[in-house]
Protein backbone atom coordinates (compact mmCIF):
# COMPACT_ATOMS: atom_id res chain seq x y z
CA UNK A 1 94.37 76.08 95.64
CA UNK A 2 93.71 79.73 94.29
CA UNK A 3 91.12 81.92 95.84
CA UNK A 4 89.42 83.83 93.44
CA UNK A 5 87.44 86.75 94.61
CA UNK A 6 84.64 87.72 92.24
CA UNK A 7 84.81 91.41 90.90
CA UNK A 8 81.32 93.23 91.66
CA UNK A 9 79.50 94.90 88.80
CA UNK A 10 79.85 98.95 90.12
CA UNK A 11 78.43 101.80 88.33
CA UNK A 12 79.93 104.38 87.18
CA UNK A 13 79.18 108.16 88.48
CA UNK A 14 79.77 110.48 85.54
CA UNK A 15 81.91 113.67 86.78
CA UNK A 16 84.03 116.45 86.37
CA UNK A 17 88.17 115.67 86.89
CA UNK A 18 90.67 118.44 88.46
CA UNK A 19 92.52 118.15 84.54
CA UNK A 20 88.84 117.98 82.71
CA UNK A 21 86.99 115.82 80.43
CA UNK A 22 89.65 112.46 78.92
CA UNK A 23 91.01 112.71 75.59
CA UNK A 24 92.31 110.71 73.39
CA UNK A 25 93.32 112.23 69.63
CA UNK A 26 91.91 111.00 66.14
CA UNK A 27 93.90 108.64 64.38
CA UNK A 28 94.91 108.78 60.32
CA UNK A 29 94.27 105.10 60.13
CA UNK A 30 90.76 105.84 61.23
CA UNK A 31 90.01 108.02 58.46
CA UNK A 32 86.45 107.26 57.26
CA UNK A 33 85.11 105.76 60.52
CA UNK A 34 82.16 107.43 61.83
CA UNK A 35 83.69 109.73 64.93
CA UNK A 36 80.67 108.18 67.18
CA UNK A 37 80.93 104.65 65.90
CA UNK A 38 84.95 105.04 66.75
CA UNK A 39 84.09 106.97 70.49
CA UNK A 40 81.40 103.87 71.47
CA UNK A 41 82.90 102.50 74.28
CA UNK A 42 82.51 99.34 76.27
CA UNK A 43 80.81 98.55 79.12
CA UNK A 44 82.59 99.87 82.08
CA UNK A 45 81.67 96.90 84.17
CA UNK A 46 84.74 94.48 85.42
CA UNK A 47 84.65 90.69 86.07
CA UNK A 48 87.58 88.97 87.36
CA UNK A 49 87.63 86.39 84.85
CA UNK A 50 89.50 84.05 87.40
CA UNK A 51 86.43 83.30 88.45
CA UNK A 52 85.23 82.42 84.83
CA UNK A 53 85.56 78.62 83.35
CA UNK A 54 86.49 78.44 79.63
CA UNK A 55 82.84 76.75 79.02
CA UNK A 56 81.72 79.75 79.56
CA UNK A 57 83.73 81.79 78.15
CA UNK A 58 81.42 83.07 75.39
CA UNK A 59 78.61 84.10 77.90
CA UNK A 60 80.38 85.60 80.12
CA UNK A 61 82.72 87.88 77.98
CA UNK A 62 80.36 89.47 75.02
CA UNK A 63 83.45 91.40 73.17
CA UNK A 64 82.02 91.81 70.13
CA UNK A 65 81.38 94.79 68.75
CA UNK A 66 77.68 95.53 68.85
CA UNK A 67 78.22 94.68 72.51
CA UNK A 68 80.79 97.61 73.14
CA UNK A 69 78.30 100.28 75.33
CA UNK A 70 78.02 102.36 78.24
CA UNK A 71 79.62 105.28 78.93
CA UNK A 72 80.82 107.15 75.76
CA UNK A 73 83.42 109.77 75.68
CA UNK A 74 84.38 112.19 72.71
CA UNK A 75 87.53 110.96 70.90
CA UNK A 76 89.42 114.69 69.77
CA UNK A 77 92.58 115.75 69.47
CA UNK A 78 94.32 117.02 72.59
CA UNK A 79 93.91 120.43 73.52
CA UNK A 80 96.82 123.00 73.17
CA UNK A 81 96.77 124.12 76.48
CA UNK A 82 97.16 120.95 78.19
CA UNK A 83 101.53 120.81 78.97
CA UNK A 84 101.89 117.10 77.49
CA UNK A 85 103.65 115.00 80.25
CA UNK A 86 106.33 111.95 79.41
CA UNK A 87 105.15 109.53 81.21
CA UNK A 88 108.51 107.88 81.71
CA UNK A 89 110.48 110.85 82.74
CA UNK A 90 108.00 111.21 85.99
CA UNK A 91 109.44 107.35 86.97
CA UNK A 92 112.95 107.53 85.69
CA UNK A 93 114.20 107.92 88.46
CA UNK A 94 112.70 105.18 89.97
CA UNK A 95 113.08 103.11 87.03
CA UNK A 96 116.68 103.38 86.77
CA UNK A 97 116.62 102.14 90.87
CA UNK A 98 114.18 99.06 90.02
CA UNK A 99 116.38 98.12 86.88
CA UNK A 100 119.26 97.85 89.54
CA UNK A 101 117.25 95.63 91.77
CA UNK A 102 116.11 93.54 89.20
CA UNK A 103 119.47 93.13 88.14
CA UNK A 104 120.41 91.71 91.86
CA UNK A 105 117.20 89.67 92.46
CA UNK A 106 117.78 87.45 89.18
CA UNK A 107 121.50 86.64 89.86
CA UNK A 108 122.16 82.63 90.21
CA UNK A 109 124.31 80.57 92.05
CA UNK A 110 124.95 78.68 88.87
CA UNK A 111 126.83 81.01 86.36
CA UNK A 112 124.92 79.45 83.20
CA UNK A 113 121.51 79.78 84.70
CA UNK A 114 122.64 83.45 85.71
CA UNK A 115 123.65 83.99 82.80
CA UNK A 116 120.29 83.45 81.17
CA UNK A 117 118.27 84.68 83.68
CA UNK A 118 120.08 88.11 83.44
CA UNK A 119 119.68 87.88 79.39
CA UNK A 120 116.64 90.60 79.74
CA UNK A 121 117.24 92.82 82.26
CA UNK A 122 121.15 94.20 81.50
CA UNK A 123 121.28 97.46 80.48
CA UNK A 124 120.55 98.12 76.50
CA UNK A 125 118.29 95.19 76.03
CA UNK A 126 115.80 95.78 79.52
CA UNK A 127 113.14 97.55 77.11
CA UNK A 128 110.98 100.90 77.92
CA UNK A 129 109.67 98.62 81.35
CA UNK A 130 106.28 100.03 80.37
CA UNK A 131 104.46 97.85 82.87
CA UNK A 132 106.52 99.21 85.80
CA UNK A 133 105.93 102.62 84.49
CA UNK A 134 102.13 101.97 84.64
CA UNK A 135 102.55 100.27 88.23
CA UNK A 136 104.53 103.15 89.57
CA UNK A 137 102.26 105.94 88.07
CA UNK A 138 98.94 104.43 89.11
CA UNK A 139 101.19 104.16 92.98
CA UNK A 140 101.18 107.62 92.88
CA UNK A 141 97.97 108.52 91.53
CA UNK A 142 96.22 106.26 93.94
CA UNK A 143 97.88 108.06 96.83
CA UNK A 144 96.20 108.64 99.97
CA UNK A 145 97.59 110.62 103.21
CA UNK A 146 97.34 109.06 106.37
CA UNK A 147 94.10 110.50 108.32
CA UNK A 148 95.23 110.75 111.73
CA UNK A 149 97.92 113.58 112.80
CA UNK A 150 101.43 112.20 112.79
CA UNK A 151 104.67 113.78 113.82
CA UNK A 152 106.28 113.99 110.10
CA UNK A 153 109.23 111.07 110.22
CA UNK A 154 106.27 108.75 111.21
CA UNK A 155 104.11 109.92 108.03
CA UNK A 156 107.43 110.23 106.09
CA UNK A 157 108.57 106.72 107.23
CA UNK A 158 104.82 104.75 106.55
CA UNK A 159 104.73 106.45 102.69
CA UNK A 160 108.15 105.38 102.24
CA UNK A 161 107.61 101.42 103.38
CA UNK A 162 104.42 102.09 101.57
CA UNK A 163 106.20 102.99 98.32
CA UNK A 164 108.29 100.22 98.50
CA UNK A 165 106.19 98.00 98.28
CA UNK A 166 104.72 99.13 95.83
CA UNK A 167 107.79 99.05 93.67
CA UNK A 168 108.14 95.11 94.53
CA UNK A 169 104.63 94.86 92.92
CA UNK A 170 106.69 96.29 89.91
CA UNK A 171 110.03 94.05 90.30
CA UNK A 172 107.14 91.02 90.68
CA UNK A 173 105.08 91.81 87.64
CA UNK A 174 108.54 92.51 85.35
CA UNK A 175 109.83 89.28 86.30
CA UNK A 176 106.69 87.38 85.89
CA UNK A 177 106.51 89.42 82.20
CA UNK A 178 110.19 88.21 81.31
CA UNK A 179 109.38 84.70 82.63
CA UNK A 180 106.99 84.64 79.96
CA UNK A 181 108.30 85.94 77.14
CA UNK A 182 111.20 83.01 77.71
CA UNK A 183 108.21 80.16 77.77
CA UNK A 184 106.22 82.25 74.80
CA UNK A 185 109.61 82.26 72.57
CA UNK A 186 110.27 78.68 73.28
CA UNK A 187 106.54 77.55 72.18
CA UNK A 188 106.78 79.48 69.11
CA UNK A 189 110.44 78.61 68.42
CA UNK A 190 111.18 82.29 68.08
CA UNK A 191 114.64 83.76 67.15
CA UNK A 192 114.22 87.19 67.83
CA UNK A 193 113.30 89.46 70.93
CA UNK A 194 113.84 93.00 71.44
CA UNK A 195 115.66 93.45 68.33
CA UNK A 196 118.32 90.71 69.54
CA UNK A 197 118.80 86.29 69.89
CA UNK A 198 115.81 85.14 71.84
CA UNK A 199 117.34 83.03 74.61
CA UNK A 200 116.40 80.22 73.36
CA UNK A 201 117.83 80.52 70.08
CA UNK A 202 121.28 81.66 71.86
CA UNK A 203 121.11 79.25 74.73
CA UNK A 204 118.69 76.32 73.68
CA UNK A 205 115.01 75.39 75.07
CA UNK A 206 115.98 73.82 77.75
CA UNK A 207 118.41 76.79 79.36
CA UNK A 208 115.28 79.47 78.29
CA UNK A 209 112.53 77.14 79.85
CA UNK A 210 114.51 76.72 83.17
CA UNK A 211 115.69 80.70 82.96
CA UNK A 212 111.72 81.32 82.62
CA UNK A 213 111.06 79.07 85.71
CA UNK A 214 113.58 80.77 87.70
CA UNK A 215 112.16 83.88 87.50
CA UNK A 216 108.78 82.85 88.66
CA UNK A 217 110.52 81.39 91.39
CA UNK A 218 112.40 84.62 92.61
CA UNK A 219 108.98 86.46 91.88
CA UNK A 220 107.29 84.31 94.11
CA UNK A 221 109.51 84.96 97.37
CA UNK A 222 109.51 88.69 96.48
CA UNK A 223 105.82 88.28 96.56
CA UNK A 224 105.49 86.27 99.74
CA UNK A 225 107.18 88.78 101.48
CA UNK A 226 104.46 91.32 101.25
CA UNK A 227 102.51 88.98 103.45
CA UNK A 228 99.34 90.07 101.95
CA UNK A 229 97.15 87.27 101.17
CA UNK A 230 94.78 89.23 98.18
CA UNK A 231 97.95 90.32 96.71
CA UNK A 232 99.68 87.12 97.02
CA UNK A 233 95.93 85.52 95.57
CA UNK A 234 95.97 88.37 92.44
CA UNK A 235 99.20 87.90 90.96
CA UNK A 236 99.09 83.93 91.55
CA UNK A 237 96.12 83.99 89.06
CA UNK A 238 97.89 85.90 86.74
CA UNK A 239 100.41 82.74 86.20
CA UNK A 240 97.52 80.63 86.11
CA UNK A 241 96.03 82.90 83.73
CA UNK A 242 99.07 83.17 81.73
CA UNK A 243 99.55 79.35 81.51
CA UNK A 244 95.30 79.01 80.29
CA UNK A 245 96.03 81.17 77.84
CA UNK A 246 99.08 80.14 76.25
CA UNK A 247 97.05 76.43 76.51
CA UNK A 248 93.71 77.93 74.60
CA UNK A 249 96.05 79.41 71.64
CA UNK A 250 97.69 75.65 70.99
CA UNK A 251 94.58 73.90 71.56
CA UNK A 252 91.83 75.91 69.34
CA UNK A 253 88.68 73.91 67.67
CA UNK A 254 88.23 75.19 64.12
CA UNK A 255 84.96 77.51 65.80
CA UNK A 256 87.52 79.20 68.64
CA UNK A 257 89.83 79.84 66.43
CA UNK A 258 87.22 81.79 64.00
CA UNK A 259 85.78 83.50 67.44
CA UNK A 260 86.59 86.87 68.33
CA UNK A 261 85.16 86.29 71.85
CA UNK A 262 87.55 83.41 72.00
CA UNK A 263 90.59 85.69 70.86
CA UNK A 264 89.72 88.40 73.54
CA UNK A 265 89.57 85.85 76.54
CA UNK A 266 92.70 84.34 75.47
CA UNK A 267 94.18 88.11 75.24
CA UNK A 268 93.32 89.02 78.52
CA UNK A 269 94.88 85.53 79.86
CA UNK A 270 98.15 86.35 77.89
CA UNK A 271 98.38 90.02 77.80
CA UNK A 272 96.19 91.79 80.48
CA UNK A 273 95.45 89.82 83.19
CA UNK A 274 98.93 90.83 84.00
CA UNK A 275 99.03 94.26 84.15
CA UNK A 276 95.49 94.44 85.52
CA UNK A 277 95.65 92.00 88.64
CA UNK A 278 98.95 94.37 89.17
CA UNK A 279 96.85 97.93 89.18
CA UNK A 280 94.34 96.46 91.58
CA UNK A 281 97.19 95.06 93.47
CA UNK A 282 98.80 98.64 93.79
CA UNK A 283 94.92 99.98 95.05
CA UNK A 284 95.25 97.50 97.73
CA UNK A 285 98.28 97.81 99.23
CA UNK A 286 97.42 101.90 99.31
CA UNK A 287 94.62 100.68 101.31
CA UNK A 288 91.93 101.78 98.82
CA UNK A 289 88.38 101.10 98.51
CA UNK A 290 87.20 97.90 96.97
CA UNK A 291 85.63 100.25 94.37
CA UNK A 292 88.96 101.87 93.71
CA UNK A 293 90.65 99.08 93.26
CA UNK A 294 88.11 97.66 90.37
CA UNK A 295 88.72 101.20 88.63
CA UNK A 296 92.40 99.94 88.74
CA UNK A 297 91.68 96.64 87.58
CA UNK A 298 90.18 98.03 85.02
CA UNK A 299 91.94 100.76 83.94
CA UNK A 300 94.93 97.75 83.24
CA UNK A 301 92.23 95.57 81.87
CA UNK A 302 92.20 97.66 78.65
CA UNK A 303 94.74 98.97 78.46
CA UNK A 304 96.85 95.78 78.17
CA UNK A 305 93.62 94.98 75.21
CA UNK A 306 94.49 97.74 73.79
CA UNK A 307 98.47 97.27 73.75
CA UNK A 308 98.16 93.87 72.12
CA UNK A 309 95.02 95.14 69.38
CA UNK A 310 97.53 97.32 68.20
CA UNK A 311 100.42 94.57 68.31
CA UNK A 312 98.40 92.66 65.72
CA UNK A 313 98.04 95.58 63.68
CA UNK A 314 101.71 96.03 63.59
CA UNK A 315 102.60 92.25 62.78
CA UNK A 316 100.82 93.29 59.88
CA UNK A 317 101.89 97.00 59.30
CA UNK A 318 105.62 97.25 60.99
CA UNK A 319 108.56 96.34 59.47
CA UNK A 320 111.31 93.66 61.63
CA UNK A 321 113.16 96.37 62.41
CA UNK A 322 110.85 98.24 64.46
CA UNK A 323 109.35 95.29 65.95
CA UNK A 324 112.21 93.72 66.91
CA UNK A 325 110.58 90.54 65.63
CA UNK A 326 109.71 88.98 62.35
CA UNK A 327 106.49 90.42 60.80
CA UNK A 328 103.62 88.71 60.14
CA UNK A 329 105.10 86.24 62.64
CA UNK A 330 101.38 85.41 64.11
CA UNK A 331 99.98 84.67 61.23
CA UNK A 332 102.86 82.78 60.01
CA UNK A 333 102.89 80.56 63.26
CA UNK A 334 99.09 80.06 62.04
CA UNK A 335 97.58 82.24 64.95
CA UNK A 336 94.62 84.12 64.36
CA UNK A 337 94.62 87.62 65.73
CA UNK A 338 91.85 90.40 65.27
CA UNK A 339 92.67 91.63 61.55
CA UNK A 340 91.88 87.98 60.38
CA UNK A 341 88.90 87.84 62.48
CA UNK A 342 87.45 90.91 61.11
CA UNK A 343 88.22 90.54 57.47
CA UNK A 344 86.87 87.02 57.82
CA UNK A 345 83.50 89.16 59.13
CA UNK A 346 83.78 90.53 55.50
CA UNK A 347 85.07 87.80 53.23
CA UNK A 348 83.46 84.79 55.07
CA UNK A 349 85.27 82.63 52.33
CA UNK A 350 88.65 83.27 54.26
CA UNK A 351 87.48 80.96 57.06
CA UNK A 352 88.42 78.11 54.30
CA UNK A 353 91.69 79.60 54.32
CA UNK A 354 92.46 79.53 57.83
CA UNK A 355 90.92 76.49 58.82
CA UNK A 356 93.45 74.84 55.76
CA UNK A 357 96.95 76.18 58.00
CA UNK A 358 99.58 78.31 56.64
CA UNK A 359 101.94 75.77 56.25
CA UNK A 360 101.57 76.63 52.48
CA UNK A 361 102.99 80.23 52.29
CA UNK A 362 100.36 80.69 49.32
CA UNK A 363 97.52 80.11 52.27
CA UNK A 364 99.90 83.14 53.62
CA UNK A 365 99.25 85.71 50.70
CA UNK A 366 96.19 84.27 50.21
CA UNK A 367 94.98 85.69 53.97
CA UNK A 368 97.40 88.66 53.48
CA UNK A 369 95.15 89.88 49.81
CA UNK A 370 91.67 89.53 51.98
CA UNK A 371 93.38 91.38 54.98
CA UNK A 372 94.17 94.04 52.25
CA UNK A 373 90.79 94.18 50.85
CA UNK A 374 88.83 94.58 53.97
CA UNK A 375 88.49 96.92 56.98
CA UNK A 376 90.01 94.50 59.02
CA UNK A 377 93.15 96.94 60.33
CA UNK A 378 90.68 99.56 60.74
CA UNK A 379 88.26 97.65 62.73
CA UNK A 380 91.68 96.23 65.19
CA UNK A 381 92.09 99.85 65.65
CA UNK A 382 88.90 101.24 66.47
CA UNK A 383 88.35 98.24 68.92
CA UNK A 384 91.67 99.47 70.67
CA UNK A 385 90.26 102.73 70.81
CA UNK A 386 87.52 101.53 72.34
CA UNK A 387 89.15 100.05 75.31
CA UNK A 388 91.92 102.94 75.18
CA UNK A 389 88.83 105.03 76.00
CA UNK A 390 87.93 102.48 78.84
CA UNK A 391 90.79 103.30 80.70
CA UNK A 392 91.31 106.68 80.74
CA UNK A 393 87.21 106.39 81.74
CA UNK A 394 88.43 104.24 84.83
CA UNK A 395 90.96 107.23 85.55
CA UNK A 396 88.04 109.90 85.33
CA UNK A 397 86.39 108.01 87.31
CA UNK A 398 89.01 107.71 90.26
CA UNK A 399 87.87 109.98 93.80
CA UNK A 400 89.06 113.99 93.11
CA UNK A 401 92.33 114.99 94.54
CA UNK A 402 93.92 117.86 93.91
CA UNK A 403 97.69 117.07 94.73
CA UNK A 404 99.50 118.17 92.04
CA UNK A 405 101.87 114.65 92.06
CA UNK A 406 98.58 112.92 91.91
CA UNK A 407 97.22 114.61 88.98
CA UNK A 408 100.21 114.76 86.83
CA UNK A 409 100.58 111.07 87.74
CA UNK A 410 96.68 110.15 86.79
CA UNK A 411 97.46 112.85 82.93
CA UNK A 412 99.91 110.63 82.43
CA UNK A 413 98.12 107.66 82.92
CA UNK A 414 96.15 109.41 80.11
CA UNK A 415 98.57 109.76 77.92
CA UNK A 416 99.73 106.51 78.35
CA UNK A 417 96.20 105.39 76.59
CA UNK A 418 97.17 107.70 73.50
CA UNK A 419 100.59 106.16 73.27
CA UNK A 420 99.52 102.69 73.22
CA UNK A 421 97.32 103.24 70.15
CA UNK A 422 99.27 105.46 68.22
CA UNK A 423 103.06 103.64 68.57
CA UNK A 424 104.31 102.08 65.92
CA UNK A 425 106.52 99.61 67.57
């Protein structure tokens, strides 16, 4: 049985960071929003919503938006004499090791399940490993020396074992994101990923399903030998959390399926819970505060909102070819994602539509000429503003330290909030 340990309401201290007040540019999409309706951010507050039962969902998750409050910070465009940082070239190195590992801790006994099991991480087709990237930034950004004097190979030694596992945090959380990608393209009967075959449409179901489960298995023994029962307890919950919220999206009542609240609780179960659970997990093994490690948790929290707010926009906006996927694949697979939940705000005669299916591809255009006619992209992307701003706030808020790895780690934690709103695939 899961342990779930409640997340305490903190406050947050407003204050002054070594690299100054968090920015995060205007958009061009967001032309004609107010500047302080689009800066409004949420409440900083963080619930571990393992602890939450989906009757309850509504009341305890208010993500609407004349809910979004607390502390506000000015959305500008970023100032000239800040150097601008690539994320991903401060972790390459350390990327290109992990990709290696990963490579070695999914290999099979069985040469067909190997086979499949490998089918995401060779080289070409592993992705940008954007979650690892977070994982290994917020590792260094949550770094903390050792208090009591030590010759240097023993300080050397502990921030190296240290390190390491914190990169097994990042192996655990890639597999566990692959594993589910696998089950997710199975359930929708996808044909695509990453601009290639999904598995299952190279392979069959069966083959993808049993890849998907092997994965979670490997992750699980990596994640048992950290012998840390919280950690163990975190990303445990995140499977659970990723199996509720595949559940709620085949499942919906006709109400759910119209309710934003209901959308952003089954987001975080499918999309942040992940990468969240995995920040806070980093903040414990560095042997952080309790408050600390809620600033990770939250800093993951919405950011991984944010990252899929702006994948609905793009199922709308991109183009197959920068996806990698077929667009307008949600809606075609008749889920409901935040553009269709906030033109429906608007055109409250597009609930008839949805609630019919889009079997009909007429129901399709139908949803597609509302979409067109409201603000419903707009609104998407202010709301992942919103929690864009949310994170960096979580990073402002983290304890001073003036090491420069630390701070060029936590600016590009900051810049990692820009990227995820402005991408385009």
């Amino acid at each position: 049985m899961l342990i779930y340990r409640g997340l305490s309401r903190i406050s947050r201290i407003s204050k002054k960071t070594p690299f100054g007040r968090r920015w995060l540019p205007s958009h061009p999409l967001l032309s004609g929003a107010s500047h302080s309706a689009a800066a409004a951010a949420a409440d900083s507050s963080v619930k571990d919503s393992g602890n939450i039962s989906l009757s309850k969902t509504r009341e305890a998750y208010s993500w609407s938006l004349p809910a979004l409050h607390g502390i506000r910070h000015q959305i500008h465009h970023q100032s000239s004499s800040v150097i601008e940082l690539d994320p991903f070239s401060l972790v390459a190195d350390e990327l290109s090791i992990l990709a290696k590992r990963l490579r070695s801790m999914v290999v099979a006994e069985v040469p067909k399940l190997a086979s499949a099991a490998e089918y995401f991480f060779k080289m070409g087709v592993e992705g940008k490993r954007f979650r690892p990237t977070v994982l290994l930034l917020m590792a260094t950004a949550l770094n903390v020396r050792v208090p009591e004097p030590l010759h240097d190979g023993v300080e050397d030694a502990l921030a190296t074992e240290l390190r390491t596992r914190q990169q097994c945090i990042a192996e655990i959380t890639e597999m566990i994101h692959v594993a589910s990608l696998l089950h997710d393209d199975v359930l929708d009967d996808a044909d695509t990923r990453r601009g290639i075959g999904s598995l299952n449409f190279v392979m069959g179901n069966k083959l993808a399903v049993l890849a998907g489960d092997f994965l979670l298995s490997r992750a699980c023994v990596a994640l048992a030998s950290l012998k840390n029962t919280e950690v163990v307890t975190l990303l445990a919950t995140v499977v659970e959390h990723l199996v509720t919220g595949e559940t709620m999206q085949m499942t919906t009542s006709s109400d759910q399926r119209c309710s934003m609240d209901y959308y952003m609780q089954k987001t975080y179960y499918k999309t942040a819970s992940l990468i969240s659970n995995s920040c806070k997990a980093i903040a414990l093994l560095a042997g952080q505060t309790a408050e600390v490690a809620i600033l990770a948790f939250d800093y993951g929290k919405n950011l991984g909102l944010a990252y899929q707010l702006i994948d609905d926009v793009l199922d709308f906006t991109g183009t197959s070819a920068s996806l990698g996927k077929g667009s307008l694949s949600d809606i075609r697979h008749g889920i409901i994602t935040a553009p269709i939940l906030f033109a429906m705000e608007e055109f409250p005669q597009l609930r008839t539509v949805v609630e019919q299916g889009f079997e009909d591809s007429s129901n399709v255009d139908i949803a597609l000429e509302y979409l067109g006619k409201s603000r419903g992209i707009q609104k998407t992307r202010e709301l992942a503003v919103k929690h864009a701003n949310l994170a960096a706030a979580a990073i402002d808020s983290l304890p001073e330290n003036n090491d420069e790895d630390v701070t060029k780690s936590r600016r590009a934690l900051l810049d990692l909030t820009h990227r995820v709103i402005t991408r385009n695939k």
